[in-house]
Protein backbone atom coordinates (compact mmCIF):
# COMPACT_ATOMS: atom_id res chain seq x y z
CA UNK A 1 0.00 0.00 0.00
CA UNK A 2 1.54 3.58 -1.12
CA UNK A 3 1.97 5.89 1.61
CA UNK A 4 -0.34 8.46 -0.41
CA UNK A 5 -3.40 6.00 0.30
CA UNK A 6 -2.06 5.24 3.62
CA UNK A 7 -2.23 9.14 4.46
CA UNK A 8 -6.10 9.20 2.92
CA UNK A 9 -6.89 6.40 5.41
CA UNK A 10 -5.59 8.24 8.22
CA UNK A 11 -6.78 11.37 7.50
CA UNK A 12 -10.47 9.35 7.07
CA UNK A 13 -10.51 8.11 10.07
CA UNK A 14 -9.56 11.36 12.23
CA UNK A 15 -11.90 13.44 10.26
CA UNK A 16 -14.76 10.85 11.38
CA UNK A 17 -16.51 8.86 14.47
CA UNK A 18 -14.54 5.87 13.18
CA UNK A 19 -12.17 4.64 16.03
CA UNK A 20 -10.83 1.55 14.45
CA UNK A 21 -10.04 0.83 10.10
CA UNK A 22 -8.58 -2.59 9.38
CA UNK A 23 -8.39 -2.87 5.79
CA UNK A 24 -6.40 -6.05 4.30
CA UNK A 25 -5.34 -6.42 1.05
CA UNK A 26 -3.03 -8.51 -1.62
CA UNK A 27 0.09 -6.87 -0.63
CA UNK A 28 -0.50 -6.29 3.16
CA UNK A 29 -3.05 -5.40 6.28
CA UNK A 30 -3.35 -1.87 7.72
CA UNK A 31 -4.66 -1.19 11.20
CA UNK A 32 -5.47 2.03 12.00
CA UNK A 33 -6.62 2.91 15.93
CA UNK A 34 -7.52 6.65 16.77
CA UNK A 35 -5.75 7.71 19.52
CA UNK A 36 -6.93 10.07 22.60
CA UNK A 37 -5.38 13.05 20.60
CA UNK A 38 -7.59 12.70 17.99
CA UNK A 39 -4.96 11.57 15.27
CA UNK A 40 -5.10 8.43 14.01
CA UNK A 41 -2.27 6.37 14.53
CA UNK A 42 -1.39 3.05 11.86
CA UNK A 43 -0.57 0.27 14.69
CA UNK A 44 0.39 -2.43 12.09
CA UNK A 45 0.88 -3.26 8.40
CA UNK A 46 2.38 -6.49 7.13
CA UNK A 47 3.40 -7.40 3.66
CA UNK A 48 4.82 -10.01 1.84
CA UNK A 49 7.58 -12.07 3.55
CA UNK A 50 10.24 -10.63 1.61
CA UNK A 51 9.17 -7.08 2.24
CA UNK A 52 8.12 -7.13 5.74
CA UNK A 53 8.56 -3.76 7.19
CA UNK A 54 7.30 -1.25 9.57
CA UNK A 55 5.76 1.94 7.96
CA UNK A 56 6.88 5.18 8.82
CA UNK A 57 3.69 7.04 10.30
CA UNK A 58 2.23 9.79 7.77
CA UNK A 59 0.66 11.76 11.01
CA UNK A 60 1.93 12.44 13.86
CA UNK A 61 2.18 9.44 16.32
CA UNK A 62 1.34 10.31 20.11
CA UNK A 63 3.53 8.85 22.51
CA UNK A 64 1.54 6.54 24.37
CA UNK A 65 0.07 4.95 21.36
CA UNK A 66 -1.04 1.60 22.69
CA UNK A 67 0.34 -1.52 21.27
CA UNK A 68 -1.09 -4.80 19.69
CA UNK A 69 0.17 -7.82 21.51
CA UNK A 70 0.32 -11.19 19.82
CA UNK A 71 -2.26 -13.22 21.44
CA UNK A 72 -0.13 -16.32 22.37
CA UNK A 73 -0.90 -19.81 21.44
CA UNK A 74 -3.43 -21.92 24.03
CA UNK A 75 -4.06 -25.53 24.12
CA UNK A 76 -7.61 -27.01 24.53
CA UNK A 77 -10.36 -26.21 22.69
CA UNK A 78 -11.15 -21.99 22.54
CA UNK A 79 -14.39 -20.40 23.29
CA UNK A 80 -14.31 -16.66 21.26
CA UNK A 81 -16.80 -13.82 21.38
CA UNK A 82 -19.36 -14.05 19.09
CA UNK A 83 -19.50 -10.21 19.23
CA UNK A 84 -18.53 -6.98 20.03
CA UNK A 85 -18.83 -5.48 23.58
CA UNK A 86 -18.08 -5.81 27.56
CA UNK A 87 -17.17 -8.89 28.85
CA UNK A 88 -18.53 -10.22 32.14
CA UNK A 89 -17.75 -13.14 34.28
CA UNK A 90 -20.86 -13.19 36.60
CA UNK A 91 -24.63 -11.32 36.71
CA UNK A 92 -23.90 -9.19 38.44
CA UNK A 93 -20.88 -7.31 40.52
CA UNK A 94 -21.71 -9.51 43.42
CA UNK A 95 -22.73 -12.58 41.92
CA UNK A 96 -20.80 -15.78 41.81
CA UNK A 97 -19.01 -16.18 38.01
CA UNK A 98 -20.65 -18.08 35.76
CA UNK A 99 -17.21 -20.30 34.91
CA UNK A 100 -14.02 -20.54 37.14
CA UNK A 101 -10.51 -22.01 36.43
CA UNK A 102 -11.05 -25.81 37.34
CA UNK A 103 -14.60 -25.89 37.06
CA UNK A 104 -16.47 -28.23 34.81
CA UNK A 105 -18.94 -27.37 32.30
CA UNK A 106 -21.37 -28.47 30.08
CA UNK A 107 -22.66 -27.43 27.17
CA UNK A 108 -25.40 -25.04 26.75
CA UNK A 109 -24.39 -23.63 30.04
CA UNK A 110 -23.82 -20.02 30.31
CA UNK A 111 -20.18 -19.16 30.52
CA UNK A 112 -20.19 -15.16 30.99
CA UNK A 113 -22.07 -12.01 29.74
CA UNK A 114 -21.15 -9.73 27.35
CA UNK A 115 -22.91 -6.53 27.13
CA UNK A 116 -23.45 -4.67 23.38
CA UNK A 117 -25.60 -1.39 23.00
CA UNK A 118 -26.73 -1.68 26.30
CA UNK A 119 -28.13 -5.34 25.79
CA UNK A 120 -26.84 -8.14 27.67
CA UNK A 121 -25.73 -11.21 26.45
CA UNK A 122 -25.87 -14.13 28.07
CA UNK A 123 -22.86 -16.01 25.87
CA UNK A 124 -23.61 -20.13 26.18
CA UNK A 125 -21.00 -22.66 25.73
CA UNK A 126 -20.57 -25.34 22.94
CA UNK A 127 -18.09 -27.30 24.51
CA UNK A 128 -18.13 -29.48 27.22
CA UNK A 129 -14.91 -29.75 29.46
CA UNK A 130 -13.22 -28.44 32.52
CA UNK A 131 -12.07 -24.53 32.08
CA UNK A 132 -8.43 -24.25 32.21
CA UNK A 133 -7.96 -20.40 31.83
CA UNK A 134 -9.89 -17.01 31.62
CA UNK A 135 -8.44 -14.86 28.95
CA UNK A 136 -10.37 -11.71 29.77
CA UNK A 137 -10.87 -9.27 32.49
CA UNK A 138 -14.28 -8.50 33.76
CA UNK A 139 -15.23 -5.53 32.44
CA UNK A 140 -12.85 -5.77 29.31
CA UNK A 141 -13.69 -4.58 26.10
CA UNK A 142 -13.94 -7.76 23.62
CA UNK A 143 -13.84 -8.12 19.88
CA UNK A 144 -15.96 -10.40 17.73
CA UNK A 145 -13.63 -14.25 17.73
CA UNK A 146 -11.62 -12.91 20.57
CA UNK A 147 -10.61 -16.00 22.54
CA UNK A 148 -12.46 -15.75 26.10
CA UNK A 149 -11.55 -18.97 27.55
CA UNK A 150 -9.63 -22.18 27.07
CA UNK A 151 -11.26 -25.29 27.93
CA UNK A 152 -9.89 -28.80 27.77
């Protein structure tokens, strides 16, 4: 991607109430996150093997940009959001969680809550097992196939 289109994208997504672009393509994937400043900020591009290079930001980058961490690799079988929102482990603040580390479940069962427009979503499992790990904070912004849990 030329760094003439790369400045359009950037300068489309500060101009609008877009906080997020991903667009991929045949020669590479752009992410674009607006920061707090108001400018957005290109947080990752990749490329062909051969050619796999940062790009030099066309705005100006704010200095606590956040980062994109490489989600690492789990065993067992994943359970991922199947969209956009809050995620919650239990009902309520005070209520027991719906699934804890060591605990067995079944399928069907609720396994946590996540909230979109105001709407919440009670998220059921479709896997059967024993929960190994929780892979998001209650109260954690989630995206749609972001891994939630690991169960085995």
């Amino acid at each position: 991607m030329d760094l003439r289109k790369l400045k359009t994208l950037i300068d489309l997504v500060s101009e609008s109430n877009i906080s997020e672009l991903e667009i991929t393509e045949a020669d590479g994937k752009v992410r674009i996150v607006k920061s707090d400043g108001a400018v957005a900020v290109p947080m990752m591009m990749t490329a062909a093997p051969a050619a796999a290079a940062p790009v030099a930001a066309a705005a100006p980058v704010a200095a606590a940009a956040p980062v994109i961490a490489a989600v690492p690799e789990e065993t067992g079988r994943i359970v991922k959001s199947p969209m956009v929102g809050t995620f919650y482990r239990a009902a309520g603040p005070n209520a027991k969680p719906f699934a804890e580390v060591g605990q067995a479940i079944k399928e069907g069962e609720p396994i946590c809550i996540i909230e979109a427009m105001k709407i919440m979503n009670e998220i059921d499992t479709e896997i059967a097992g024993t929960v190994t790990k929780v892979l998001c904070e209650n109260g954690q912004p989630v995206e749609f196939g972001q891994p939630l849990f690991v169960i085995e």
